[in-house]
N, C-alpha and C. Protein backbone atom coordinates (compact mmCIF):
# COMPACT_ATOMS: atom_id res chain seq x y z
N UNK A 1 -11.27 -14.01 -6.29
CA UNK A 1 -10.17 -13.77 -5.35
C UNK A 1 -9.65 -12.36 -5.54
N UNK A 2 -9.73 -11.99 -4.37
CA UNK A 2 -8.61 -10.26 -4.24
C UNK A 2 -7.41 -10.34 -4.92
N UNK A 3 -6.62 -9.32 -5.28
CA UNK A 3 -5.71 -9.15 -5.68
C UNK A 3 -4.98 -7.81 -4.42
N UNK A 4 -4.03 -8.13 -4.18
CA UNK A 4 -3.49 -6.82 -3.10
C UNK A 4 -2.10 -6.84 -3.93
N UNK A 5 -1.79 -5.29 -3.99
CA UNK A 5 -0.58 -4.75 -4.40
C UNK A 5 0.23 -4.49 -3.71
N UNK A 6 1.69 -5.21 -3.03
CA UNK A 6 2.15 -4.66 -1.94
C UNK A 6 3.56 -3.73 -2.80
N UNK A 7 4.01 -2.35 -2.48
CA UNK A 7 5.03 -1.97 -3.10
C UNK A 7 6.25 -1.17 -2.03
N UNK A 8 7.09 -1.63 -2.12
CA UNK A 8 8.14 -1.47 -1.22
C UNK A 8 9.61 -1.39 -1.69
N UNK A 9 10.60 -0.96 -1.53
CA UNK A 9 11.88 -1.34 -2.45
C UNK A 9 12.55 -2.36 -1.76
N UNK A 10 12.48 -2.47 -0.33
CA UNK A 10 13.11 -3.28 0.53
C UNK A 10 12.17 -4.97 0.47
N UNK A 11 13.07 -5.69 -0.48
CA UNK A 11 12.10 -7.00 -0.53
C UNK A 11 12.02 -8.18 0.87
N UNK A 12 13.15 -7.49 1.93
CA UNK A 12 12.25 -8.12 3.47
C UNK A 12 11.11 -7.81 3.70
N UNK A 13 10.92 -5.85 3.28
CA UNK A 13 9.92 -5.18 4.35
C UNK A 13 8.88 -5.88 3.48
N UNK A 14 8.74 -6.37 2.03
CA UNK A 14 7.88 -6.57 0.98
C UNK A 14 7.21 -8.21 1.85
N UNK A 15 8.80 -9.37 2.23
CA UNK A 15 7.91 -10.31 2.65
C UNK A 15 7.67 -10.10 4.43
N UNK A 16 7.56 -9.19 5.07
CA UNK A 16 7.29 -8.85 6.32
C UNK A 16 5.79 -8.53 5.92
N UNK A 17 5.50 -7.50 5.12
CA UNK A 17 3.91 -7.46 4.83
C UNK A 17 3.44 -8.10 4.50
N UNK A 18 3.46 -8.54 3.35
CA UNK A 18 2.75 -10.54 2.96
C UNK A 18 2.65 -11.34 4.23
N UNK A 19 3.55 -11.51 5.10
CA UNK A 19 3.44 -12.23 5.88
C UNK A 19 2.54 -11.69 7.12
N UNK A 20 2.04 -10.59 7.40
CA UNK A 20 1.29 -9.69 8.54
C UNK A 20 0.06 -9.81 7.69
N UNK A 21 -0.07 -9.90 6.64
CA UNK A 21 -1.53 -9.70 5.70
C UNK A 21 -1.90 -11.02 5.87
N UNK A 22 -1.24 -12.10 5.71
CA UNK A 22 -1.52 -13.33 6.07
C UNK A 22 -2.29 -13.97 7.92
N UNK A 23 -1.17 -13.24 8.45
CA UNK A 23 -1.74 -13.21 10.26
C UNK A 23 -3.37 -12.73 9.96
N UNK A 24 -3.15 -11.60 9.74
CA UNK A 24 -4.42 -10.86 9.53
C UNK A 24 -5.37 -11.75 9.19
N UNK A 25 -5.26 -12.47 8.00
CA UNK A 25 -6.37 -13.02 7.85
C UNK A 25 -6.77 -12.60 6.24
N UNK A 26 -5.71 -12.64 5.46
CA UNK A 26 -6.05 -11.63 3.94
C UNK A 26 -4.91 -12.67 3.54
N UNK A 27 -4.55 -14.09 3.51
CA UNK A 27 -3.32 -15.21 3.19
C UNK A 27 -4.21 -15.79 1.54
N UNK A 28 -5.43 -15.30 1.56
CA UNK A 28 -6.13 -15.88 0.29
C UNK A 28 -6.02 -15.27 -0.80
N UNK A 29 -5.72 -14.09 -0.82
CA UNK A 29 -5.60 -12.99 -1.63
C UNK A 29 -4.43 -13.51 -2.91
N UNK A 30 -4.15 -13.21 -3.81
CA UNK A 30 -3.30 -12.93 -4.65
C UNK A 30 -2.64 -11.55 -4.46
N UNK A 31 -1.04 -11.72 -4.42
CA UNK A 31 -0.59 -11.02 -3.76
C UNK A 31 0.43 -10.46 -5.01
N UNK A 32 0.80 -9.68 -5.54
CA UNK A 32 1.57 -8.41 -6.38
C UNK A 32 2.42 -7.66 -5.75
N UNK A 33 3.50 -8.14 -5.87
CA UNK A 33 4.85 -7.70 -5.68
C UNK A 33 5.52 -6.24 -6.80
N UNK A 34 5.94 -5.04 -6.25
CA UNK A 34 6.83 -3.88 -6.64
C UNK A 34 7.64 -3.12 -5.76
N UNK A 35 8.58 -2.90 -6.57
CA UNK A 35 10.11 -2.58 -6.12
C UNK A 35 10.35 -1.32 -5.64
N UNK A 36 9.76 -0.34 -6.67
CA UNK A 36 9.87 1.30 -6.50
C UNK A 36 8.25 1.50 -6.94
N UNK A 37 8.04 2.63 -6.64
CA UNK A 37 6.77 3.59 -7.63
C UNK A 37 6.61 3.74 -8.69
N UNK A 38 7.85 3.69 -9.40
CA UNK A 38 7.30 3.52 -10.92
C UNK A 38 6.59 2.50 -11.00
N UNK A 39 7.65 0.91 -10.78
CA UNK A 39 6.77 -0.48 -10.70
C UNK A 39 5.24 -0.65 -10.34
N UNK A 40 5.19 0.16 -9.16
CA UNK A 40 3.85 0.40 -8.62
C UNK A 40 2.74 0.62 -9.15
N UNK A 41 2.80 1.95 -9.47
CA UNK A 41 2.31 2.59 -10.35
C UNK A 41 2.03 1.56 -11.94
N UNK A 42 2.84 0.99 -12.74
CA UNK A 42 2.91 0.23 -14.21
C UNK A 42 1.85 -1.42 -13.54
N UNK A 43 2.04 -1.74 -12.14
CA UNK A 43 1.48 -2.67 -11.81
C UNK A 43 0.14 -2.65 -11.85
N UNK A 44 -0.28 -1.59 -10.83
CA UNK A 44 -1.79 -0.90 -10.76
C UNK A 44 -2.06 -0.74 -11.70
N UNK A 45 -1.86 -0.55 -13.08
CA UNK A 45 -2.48 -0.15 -14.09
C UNK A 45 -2.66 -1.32 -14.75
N UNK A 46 -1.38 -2.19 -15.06
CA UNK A 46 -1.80 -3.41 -15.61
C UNK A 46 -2.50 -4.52 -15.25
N UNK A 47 -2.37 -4.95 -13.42
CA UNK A 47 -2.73 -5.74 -12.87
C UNK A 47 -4.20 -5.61 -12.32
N UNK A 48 -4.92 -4.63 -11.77
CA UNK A 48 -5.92 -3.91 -11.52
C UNK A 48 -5.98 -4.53 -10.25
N UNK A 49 -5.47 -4.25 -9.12
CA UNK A 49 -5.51 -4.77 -7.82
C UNK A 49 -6.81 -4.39 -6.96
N UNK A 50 -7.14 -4.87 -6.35
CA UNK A 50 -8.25 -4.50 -5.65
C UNK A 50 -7.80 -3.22 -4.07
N UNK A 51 -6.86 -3.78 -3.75
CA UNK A 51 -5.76 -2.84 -3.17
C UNK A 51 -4.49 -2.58 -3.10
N UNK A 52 -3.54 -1.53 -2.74
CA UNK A 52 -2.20 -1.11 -2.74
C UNK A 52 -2.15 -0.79 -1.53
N UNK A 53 -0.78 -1.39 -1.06
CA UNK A 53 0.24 -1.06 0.46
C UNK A 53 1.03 -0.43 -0.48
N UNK A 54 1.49 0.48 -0.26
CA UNK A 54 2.66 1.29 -0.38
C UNK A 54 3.72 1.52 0.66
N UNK A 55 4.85 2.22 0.37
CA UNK A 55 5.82 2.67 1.16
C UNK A 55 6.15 3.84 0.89
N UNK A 56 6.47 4.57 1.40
CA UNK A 56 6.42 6.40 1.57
C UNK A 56 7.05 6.24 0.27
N UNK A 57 8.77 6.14 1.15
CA UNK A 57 10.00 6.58 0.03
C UNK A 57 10.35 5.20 -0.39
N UNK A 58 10.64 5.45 -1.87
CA UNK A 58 10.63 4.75 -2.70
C UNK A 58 11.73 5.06 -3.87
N UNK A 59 12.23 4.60 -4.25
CA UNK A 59 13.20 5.11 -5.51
C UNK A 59 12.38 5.47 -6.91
N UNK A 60 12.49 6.46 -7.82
CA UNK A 60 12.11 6.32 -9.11
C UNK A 60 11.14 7.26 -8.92
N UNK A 61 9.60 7.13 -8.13
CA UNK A 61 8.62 7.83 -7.90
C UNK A 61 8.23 7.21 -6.15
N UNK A 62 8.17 8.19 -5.30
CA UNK A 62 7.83 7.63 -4.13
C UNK A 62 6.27 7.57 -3.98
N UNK A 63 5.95 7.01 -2.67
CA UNK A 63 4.71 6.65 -2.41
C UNK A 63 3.16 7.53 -2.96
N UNK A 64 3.75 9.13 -2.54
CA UNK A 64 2.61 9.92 -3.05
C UNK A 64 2.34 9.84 -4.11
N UNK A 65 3.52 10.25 -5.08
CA UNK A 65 3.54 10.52 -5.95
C UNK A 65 2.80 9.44 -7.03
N UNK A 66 2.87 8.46 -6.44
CA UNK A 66 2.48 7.15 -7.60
C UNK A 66 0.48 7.01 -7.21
N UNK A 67 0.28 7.58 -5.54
CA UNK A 67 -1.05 7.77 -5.50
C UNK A 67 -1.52 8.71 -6.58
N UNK A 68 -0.98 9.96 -6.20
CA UNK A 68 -1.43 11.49 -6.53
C UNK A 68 -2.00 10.69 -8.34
N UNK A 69 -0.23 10.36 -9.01
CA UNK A 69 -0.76 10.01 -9.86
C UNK A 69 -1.97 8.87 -10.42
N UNK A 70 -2.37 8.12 -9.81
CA UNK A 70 -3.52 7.31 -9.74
C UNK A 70 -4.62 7.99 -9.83
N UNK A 71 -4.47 8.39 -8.87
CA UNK A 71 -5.85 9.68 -8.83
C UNK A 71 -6.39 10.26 -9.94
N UNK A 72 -4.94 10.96 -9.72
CA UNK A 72 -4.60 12.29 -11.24
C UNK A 72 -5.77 11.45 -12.20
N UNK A 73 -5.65 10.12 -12.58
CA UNK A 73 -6.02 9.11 -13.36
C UNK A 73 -7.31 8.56 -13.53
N UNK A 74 -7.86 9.19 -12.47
CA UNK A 74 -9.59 8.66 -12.28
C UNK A 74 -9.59 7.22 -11.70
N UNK A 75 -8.19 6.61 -11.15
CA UNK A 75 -8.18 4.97 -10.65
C UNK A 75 -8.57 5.31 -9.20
N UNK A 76 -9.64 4.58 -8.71
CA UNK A 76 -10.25 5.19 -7.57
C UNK A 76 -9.93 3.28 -6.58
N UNK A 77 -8.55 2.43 -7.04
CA UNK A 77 -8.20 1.35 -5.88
C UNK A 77 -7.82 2.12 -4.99
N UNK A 78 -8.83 1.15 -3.62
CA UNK A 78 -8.24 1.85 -2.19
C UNK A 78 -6.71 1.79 -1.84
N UNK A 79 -5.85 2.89 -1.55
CA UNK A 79 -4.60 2.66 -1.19
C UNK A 79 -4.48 2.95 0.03
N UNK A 80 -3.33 2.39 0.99
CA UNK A 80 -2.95 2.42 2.24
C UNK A 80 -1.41 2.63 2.02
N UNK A 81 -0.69 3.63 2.60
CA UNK A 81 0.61 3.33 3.47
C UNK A 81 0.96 2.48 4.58
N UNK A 82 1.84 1.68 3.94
CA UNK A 82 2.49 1.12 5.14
C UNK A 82 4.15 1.40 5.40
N UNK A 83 4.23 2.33 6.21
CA UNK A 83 5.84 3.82 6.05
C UNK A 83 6.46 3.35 7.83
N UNK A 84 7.45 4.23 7.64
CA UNK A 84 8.01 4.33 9.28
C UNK A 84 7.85 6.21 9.33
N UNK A 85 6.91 6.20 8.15
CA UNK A 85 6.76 7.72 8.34
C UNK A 85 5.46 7.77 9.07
N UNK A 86 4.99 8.09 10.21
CA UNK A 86 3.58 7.97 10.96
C UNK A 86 3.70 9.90 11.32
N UNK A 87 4.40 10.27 11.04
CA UNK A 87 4.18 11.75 11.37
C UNK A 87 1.80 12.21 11.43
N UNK A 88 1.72 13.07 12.26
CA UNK A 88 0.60 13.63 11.89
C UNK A 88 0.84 14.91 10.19
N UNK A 89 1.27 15.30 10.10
CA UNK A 89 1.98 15.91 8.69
C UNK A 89 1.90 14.76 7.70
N UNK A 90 2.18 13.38 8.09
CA UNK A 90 2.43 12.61 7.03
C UNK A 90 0.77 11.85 6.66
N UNK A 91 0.48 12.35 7.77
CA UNK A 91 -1.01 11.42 7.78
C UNK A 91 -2.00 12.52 6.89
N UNK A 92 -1.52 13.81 6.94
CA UNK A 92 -2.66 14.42 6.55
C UNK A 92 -2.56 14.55 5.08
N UNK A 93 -0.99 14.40 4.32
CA UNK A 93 -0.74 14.56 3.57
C UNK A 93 -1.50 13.15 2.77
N UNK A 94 -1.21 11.77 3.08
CA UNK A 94 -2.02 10.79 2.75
C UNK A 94 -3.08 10.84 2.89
N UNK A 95 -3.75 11.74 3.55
CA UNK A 95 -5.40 11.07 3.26
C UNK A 95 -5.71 12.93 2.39
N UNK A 96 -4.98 13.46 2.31
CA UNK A 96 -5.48 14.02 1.23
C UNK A 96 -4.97 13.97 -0.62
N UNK A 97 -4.14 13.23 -0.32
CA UNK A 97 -4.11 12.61 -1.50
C UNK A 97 -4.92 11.42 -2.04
N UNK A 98 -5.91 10.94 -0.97
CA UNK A 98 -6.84 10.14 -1.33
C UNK A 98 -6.17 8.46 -0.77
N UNK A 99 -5.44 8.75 0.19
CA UNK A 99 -5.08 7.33 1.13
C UNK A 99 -5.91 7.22 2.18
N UNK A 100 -6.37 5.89 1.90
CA UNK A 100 -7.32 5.17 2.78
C UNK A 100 -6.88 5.26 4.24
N UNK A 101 -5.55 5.10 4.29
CA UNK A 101 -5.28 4.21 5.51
C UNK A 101 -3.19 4.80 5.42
N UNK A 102 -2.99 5.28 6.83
CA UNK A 102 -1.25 4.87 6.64
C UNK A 102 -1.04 4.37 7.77
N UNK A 103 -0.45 3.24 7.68
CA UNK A 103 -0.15 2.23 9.17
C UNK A 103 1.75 2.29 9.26
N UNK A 104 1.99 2.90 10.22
CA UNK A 104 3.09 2.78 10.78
C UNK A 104 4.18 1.81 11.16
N UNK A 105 5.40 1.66 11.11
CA UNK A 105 6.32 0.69 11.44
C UNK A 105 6.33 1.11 12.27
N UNK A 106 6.69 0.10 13.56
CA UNK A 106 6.23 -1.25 12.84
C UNK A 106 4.89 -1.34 13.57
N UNK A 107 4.01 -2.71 12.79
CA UNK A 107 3.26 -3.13 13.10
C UNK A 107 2.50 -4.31 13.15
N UNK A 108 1.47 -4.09 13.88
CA UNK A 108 0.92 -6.16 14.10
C UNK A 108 -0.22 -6.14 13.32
N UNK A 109 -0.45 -7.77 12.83
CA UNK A 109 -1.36 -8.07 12.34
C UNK A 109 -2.58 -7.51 12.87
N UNK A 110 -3.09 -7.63 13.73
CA UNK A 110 -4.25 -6.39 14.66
C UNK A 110 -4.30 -5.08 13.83
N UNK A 111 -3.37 -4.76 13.36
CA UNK A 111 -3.15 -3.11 13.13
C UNK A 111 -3.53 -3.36 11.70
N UNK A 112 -3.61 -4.34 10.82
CA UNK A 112 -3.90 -4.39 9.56
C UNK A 112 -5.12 -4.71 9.43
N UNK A 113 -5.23 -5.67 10.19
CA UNK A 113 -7.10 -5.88 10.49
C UNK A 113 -7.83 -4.42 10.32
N UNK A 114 -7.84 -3.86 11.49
CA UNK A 114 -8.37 -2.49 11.55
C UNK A 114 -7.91 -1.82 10.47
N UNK A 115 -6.76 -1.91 10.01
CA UNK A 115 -7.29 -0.66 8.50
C UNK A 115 -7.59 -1.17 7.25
N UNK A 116 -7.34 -2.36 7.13
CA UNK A 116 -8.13 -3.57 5.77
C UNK A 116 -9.80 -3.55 5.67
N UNK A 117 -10.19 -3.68 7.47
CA UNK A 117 -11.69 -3.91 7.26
C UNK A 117 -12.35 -3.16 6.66
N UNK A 118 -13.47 -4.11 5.88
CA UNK A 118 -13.93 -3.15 4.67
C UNK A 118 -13.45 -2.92 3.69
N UNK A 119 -12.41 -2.82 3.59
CA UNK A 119 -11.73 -2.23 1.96
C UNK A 119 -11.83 -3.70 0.90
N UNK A 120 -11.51 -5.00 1.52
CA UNK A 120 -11.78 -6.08 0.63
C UNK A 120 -12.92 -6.54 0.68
């Protein structure tokens, strides 16, 4: 069984994604709950998720920062944003930090499909 990392500070937006990953069709998964980026970040390392949702801003260490550092790290789990930041600036900045995927608020299960496929 998958393991997915969802990390968010807002624990609605946390069960709004669980619950869209579920529509989707990803409800089998084992699912990993974090608060800020630090959490994130201490999770991914201990838990070894098969993937990470993130959220841009974050308290403690925000979204990049907890990629960049992954990276930094040689941890090569696929990560995705899931932000209300959809900027083109924000997109380029995530996929050159090595983000798979940044899906915009809001969004539908459809929209997770398309950027999940493949990654599990």
């Amino acid at each position: 069984m998958s393991k997915i990392l969802v990390a968010d500070d807002s624990r609605v937006m946390r069960q709004i994604v669980v619950r869209t990953l579920r529509q989707a069709g990803y409800g089998g998964h084992e699912i990993v709950e974090a608060e800020n980026g630090r959490e994130a970040l201490d999770k991914a390392l201990a838990e070894a998720p098969d993937l990470i949702l993130s959220d841009w801003n974050m308290p403690e260490m925000n979204g990049i920062d907890c990629l960049t550092t992954l990276r930094a790290g040689g941890n090569q789990t696929p990560f995705g944003f899931v932000t209300s930041e959809g900027s083109e600036d924000m997109r380029a900045r995530a996929t050159a930090a090595g983000a798979s995927f940044l899906i915009a608020k809001p969004f539908t299960a459809e929209t997770f499909d398309e950027a999940l496929r493949g990654l599990l």
